[in-house]
Structure formats: C-alpha cells, structure tokens
Protein backbone atom coordinates (compact mmCIF):
# COMPACT_ATOMS: atom_id res chain seq x y z
CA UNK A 1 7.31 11.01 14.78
CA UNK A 2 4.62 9.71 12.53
CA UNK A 3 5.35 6.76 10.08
CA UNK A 4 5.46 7.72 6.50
CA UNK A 5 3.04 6.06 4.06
CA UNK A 6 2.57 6.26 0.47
CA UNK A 7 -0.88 5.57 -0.89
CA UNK A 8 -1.52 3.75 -4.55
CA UNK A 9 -4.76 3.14 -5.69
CA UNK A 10 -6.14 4.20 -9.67
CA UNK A 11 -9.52 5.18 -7.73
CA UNK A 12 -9.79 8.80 -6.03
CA UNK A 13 -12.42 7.74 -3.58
CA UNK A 14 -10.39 4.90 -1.87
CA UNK A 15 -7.15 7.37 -1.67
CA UNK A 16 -8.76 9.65 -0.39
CA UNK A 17 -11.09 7.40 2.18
CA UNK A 18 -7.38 5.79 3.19
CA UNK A 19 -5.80 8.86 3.26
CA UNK A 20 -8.22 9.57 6.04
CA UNK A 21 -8.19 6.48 8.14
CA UNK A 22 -4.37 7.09 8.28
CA UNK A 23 -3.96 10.42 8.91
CA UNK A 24 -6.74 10.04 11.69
CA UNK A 25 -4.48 6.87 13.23
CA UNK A 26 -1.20 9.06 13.55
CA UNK A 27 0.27 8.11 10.06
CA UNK A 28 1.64 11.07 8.03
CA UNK A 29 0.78 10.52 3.67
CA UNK A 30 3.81 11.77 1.92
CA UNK A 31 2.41 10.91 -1.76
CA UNK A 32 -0.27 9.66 -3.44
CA UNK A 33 0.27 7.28 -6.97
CA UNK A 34 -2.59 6.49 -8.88
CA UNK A 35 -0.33 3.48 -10.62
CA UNK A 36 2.00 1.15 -9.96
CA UNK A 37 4.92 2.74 -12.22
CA UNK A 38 4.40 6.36 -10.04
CA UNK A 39 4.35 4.36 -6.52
CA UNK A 40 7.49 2.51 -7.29
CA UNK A 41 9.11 6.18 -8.17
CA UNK A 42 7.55 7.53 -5.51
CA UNK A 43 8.87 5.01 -3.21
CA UNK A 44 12.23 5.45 -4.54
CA UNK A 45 12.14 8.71 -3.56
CA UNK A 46 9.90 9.64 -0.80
CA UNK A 47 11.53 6.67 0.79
CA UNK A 48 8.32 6.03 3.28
CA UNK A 49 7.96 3.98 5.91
CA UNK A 50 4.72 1.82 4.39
CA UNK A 51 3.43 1.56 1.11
CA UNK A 52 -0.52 0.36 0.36
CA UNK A 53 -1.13 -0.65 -2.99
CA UNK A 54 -3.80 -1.71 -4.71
CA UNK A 55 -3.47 -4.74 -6.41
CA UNK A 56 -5.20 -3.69 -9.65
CA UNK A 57 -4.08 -0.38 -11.32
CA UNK A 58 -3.75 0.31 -14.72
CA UNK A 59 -0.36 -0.46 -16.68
CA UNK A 60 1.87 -1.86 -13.89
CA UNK A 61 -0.12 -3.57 -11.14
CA UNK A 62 0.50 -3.52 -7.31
CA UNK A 63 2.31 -6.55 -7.44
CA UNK A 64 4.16 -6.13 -9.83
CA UNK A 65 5.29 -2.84 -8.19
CA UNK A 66 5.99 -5.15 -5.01
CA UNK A 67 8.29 -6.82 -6.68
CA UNK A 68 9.87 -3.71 -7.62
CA UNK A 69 9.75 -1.58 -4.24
CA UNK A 70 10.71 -4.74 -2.73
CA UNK A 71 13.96 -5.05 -5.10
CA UNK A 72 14.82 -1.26 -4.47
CA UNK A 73 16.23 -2.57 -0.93
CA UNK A 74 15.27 -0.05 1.29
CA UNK A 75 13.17 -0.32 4.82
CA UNK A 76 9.81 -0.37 3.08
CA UNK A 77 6.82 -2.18 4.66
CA UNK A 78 4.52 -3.10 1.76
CA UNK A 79 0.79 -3.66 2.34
CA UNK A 80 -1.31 -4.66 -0.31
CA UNK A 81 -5.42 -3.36 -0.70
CA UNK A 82 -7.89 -4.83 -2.88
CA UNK A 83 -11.46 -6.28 -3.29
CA UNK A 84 -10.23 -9.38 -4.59
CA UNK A 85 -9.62 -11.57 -1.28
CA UNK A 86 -9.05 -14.74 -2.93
CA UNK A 87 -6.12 -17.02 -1.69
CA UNK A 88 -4.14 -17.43 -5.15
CA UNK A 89 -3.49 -13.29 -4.95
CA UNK A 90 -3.20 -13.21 -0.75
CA UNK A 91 0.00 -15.82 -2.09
CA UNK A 92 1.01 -13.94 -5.24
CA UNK A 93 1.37 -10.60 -2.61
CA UNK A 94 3.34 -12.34 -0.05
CA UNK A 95 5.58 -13.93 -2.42
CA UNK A 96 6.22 -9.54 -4.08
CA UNK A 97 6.96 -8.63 -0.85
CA UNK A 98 4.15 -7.50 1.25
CA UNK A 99 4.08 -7.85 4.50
CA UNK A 100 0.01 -7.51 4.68
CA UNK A 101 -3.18 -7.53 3.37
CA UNK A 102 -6.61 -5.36 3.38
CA UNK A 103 -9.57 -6.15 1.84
CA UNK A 104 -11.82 -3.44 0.73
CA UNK A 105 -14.10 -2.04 1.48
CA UNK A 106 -12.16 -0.11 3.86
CA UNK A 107 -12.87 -0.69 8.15
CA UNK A 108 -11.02 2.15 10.05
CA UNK A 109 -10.33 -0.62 12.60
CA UNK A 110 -9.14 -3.51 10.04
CA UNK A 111 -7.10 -0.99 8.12
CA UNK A 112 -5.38 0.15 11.34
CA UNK A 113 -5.00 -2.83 13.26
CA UNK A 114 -3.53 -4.27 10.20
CA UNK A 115 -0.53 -1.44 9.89
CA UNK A 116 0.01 -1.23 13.59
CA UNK A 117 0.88 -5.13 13.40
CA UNK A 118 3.71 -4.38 10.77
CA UNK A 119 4.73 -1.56 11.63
C-alpha cells in the first residue's frame, strides 16, 4: 500500500511539480494545503503518513504548523521544503518536528531519496 502524503506549499507550481515526483515514486497525495493553518487540519484529518511543508506560507508558516502536527500526536513524518537552506531554519525545523529537509528547487532523486530515508 502506498504511503500517504499531504502536500503544503502557497505556490501551485511546486504542488503540483511535488505532487508529481511523488506520485511517480509510489506515494499516494491525499490533500493539498496551500497554508499552514489548512495542512495542520488537513493532517488532523487525513491522518497521512508524511507531510511536506513549505517553510514560508502565508499566515501560519510551516514551522509553525510543525509544531502543531507534531503536538497532534499521531504517526506523522514531517518533512520540511524550502529555498531557504540556511542552518538557523535546517535547526528551527528539526527542533518543530521534522524529520527532514528539501531544498528547492525540486530533484526527483533528492526529493525521493530523502522520503524513502524516513519513511
């Protein structure tokens, strides 16, 4: 059975572009947020395997939804996705609960060698 991942990202292209990587890996998208206040009620109750979030969304950010998919106790892997690489937010995302990191712009192989290592 495929793993369940929910895609967040406030850009269409990038959802869409991940959305394809996945489904072409074996993953199965169950939702798509477009901030971080829909991902963390879409995690509550699509209840996916993986989350990707992008770090910067308008109103609540990815890690702030981290924090929050992260405090909802349930078996969610949280990866985070951004274009800002630098070490301060690599820390700030590991310490919201993600187990991962991608840096865009998006490889096929980084993307899925980085999910298939924590998942």
């Amino acid at each position: 059975m495929p793993k369940k991942v929910l895609i967040a990202d406030d850009t269409e292209f990038f959802r869409v572009a991940l959305k394809d990587i996945l489904t072409g890996g074996g993953y199965e998208v169950v939702g798509e947020a477009t901030n971080g206040a829909e991902a963390v009620e879409m995690a509550s109750s699509l209840k996916p395997d993986l989350v990707i979030l992008d770090v910067v969304m308008p109103g609540k950010n990815g890690l702030e939804a981290a924090r929050e998919i992260s405090a909802l106790k349930l078996p969610i892997k949280i990866v985070m996705c951004t274009s800002l690489g630098y070490e301060p937010i690599v820390e700030e995302a590991i310490r919201s609960g993600a187990s991962g990191y991608i840096i865009k712009p998006l490889s096929e192989t980084k993307v899925l060698n980085t999910l298939n290592s924590i998942i």
